[in-house]
C-alpha atoms as a PDB file:
ATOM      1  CA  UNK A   1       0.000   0.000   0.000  1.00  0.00           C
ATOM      2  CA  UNK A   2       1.090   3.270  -0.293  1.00  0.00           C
ATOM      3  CA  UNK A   3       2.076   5.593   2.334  1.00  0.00           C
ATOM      4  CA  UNK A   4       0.177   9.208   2.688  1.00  0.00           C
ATOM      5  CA  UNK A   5       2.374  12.260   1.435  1.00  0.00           C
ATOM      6  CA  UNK A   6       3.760  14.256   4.478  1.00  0.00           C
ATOM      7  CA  UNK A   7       2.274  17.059   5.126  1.00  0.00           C
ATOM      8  CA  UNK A   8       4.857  20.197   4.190  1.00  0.00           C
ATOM      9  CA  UNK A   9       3.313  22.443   7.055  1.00  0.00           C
ATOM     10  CA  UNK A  10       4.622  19.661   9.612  1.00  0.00           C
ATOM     11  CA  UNK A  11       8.304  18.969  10.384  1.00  0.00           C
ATOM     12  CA  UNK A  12       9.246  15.655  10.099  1.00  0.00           C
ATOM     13  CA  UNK A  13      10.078  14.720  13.387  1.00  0.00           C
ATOM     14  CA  UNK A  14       6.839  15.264  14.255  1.00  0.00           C
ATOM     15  CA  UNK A  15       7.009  18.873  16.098  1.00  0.00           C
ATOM     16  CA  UNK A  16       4.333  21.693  15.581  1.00  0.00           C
ATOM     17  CA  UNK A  17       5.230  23.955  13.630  1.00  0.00           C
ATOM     18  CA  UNK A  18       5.805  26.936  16.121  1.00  0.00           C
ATOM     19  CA  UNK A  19       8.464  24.274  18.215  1.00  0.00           C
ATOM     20  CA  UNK A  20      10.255  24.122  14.668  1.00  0.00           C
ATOM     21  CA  UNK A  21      10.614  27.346  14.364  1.00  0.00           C
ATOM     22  CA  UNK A  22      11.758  27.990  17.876  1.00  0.00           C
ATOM     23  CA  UNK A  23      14.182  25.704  17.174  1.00  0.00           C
ATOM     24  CA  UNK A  24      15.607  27.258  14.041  1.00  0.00           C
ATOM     25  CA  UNK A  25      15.579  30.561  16.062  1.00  0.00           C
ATOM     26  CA  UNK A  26      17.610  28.865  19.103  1.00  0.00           C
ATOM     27  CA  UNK A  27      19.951  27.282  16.439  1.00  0.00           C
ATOM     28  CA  UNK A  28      20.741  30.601  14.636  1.00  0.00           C
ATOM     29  CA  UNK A  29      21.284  32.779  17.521  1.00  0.00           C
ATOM     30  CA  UNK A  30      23.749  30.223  19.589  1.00  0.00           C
ATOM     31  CA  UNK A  31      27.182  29.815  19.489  1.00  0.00           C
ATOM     32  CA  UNK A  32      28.402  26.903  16.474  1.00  0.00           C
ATOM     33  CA  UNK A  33      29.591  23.730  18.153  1.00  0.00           C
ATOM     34  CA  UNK A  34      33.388  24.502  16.127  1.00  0.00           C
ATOM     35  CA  UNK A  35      34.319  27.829  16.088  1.00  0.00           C
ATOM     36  CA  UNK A  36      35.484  27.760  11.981  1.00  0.00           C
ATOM     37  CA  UNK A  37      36.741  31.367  10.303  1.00  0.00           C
ATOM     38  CA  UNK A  38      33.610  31.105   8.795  1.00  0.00           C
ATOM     39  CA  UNK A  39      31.431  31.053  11.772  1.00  0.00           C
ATOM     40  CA  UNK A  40      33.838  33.722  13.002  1.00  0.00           C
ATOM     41  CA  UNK A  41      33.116  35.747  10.198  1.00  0.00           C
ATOM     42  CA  UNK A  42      29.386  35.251  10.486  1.00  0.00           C
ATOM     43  CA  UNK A  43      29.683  35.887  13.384  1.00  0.00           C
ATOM     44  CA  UNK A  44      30.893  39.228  13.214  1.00  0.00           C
ATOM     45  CA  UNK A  45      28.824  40.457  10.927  1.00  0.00           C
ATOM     46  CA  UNK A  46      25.969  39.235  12.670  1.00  0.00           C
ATOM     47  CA  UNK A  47      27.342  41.695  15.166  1.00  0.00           C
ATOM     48  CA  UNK A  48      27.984  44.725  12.615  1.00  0.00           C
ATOM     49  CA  UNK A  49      24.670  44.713  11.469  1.00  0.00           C
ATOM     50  CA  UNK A  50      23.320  44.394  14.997  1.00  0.00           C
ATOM     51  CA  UNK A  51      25.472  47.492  16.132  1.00  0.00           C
ATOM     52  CA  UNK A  52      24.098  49.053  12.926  1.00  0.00           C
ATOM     53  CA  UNK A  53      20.479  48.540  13.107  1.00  0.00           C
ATOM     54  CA  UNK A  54      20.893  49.997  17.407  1.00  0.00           C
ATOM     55  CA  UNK A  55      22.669  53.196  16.364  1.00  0.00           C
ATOM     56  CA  UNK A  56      20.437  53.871  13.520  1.00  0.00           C
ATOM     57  CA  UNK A  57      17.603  53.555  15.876  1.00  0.00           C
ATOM     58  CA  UNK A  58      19.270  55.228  18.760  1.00  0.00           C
ATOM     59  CA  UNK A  59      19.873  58.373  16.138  1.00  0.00           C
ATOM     60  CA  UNK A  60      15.986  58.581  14.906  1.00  0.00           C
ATOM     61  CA  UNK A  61      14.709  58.116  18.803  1.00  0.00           C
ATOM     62  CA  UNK A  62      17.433  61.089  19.459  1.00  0.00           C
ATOM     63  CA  UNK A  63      15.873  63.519  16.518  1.00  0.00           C
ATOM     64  CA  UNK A  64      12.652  62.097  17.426  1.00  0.00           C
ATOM     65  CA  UNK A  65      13.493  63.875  20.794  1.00  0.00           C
ATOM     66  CA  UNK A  66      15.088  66.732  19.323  1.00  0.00           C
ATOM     67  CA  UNK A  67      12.277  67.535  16.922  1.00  0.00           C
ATOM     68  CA  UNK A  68       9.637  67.502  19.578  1.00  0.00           C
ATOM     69  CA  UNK A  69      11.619  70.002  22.434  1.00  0.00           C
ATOM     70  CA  UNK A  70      11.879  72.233  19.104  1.00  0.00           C
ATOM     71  CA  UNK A  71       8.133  72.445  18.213  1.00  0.00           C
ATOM     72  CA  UNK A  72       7.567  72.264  22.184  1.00  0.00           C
ATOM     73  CA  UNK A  73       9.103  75.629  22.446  1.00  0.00           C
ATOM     74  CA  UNK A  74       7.869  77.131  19.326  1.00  0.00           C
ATOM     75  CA  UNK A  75       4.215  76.362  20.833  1.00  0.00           C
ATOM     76  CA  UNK A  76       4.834  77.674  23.817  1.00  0.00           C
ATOM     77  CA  UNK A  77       6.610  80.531  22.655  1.00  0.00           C
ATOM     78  CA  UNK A  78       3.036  81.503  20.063  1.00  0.00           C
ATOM     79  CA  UNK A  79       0.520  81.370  23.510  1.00  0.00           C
ATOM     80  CA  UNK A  80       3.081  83.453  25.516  1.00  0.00           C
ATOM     81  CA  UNK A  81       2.851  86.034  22.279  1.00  0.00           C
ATOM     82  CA  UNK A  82      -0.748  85.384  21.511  1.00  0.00           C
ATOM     83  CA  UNK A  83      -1.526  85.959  25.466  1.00  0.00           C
ATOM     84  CA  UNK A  84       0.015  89.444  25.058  1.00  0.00           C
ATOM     85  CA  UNK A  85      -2.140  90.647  22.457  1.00  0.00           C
ATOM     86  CA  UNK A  86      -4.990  89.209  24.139  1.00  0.00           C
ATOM     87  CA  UNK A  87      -7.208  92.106  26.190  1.00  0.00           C
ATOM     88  CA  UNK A  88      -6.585  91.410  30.291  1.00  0.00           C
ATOM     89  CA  UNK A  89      -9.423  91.988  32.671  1.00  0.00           C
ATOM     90  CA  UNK A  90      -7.301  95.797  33.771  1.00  0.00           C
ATOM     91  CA  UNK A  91      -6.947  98.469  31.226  1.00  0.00           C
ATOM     92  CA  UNK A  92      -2.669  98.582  31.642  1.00  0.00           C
ATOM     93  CA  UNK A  93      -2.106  95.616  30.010  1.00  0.00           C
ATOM     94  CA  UNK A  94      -4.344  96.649  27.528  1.00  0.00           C
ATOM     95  CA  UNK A  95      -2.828  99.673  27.254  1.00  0.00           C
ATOM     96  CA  UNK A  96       0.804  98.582  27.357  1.00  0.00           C
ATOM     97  CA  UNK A  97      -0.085  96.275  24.611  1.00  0.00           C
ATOM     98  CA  UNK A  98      -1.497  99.235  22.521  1.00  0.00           C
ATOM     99  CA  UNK A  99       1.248 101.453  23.507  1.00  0.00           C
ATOM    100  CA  UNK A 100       3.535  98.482  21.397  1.00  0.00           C
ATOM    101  CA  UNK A 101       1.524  98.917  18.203  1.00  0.00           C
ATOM    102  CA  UNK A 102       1.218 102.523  18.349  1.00  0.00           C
ATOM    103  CA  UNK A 103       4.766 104.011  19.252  1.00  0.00           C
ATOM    104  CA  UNK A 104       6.328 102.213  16.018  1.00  0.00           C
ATOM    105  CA  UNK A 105       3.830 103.762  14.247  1.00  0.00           C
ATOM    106  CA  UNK A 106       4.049 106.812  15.682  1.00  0.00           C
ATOM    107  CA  UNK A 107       7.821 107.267  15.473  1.00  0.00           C
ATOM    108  CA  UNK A 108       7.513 106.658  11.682  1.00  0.00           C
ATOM    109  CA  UNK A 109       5.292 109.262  11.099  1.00  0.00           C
ATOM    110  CA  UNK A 110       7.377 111.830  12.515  1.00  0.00           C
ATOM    111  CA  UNK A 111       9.847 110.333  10.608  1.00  0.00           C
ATOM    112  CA  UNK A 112       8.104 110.923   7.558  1.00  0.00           C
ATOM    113  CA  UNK A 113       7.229 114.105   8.449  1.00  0.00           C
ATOM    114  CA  UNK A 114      10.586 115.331   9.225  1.00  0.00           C
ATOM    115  CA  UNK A 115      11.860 114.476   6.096  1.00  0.00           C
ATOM    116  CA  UNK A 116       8.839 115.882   4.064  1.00  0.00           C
END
């Protein structure tokens, strides 16, 4: 008789899947059994690329960081300049804040005047 066909989604030692895979993973990350030049070699530039991959990601977390202290500061410095145009519950601040638009206008009309 013949036998069934083995099903290609099973290992053949029996194993799940998922413990096959494991295993693969625990095989690839360990240590070779003879250290070779090639496993050497692998080795190292299983390393490179690991050293690699943790600065690049150290660099974007540091912009990352950089980027939002920079837009953190440009926020807060609009609602400390919109909360100086903004009218204030006593007339100085108001007044203060009017005295800022008008005296630049102000000075350049005389300005313009003195020269006319």
């Amino acid at each position: 008789p013949l036998a069934p066909a083995p099903d290609p989604s099973k290992p053949e030692d029996g194993s799940t899947p998922t413990q096959a895979s494991s295993r693969s993973a625990d095989r690839s990350t360990r240590v070779p059994e003879r250290l070779t030049h090639k496993a050497l070699v692998a080795l190292n530039l299983r390393l490179m690329k690991a050293l690699a991959s943790d600065k690049r990601a150290r660099g974007m977390y540091e912009l990352y960081i950089r980027q939002g202290i920079e837009q953190q500061a440009r926020v807060e410095a609009y609602k400390r300049a919109e909360s100086r145009w903004t009218s204030q519950s006593t007339s100085e601040p108001l007044l203060k804040s009017l005295s800022v638009l008008l005296k630049p206008l102000a000075l350049r009309t005389a300005s313009l005047a003195c020269v006319a």
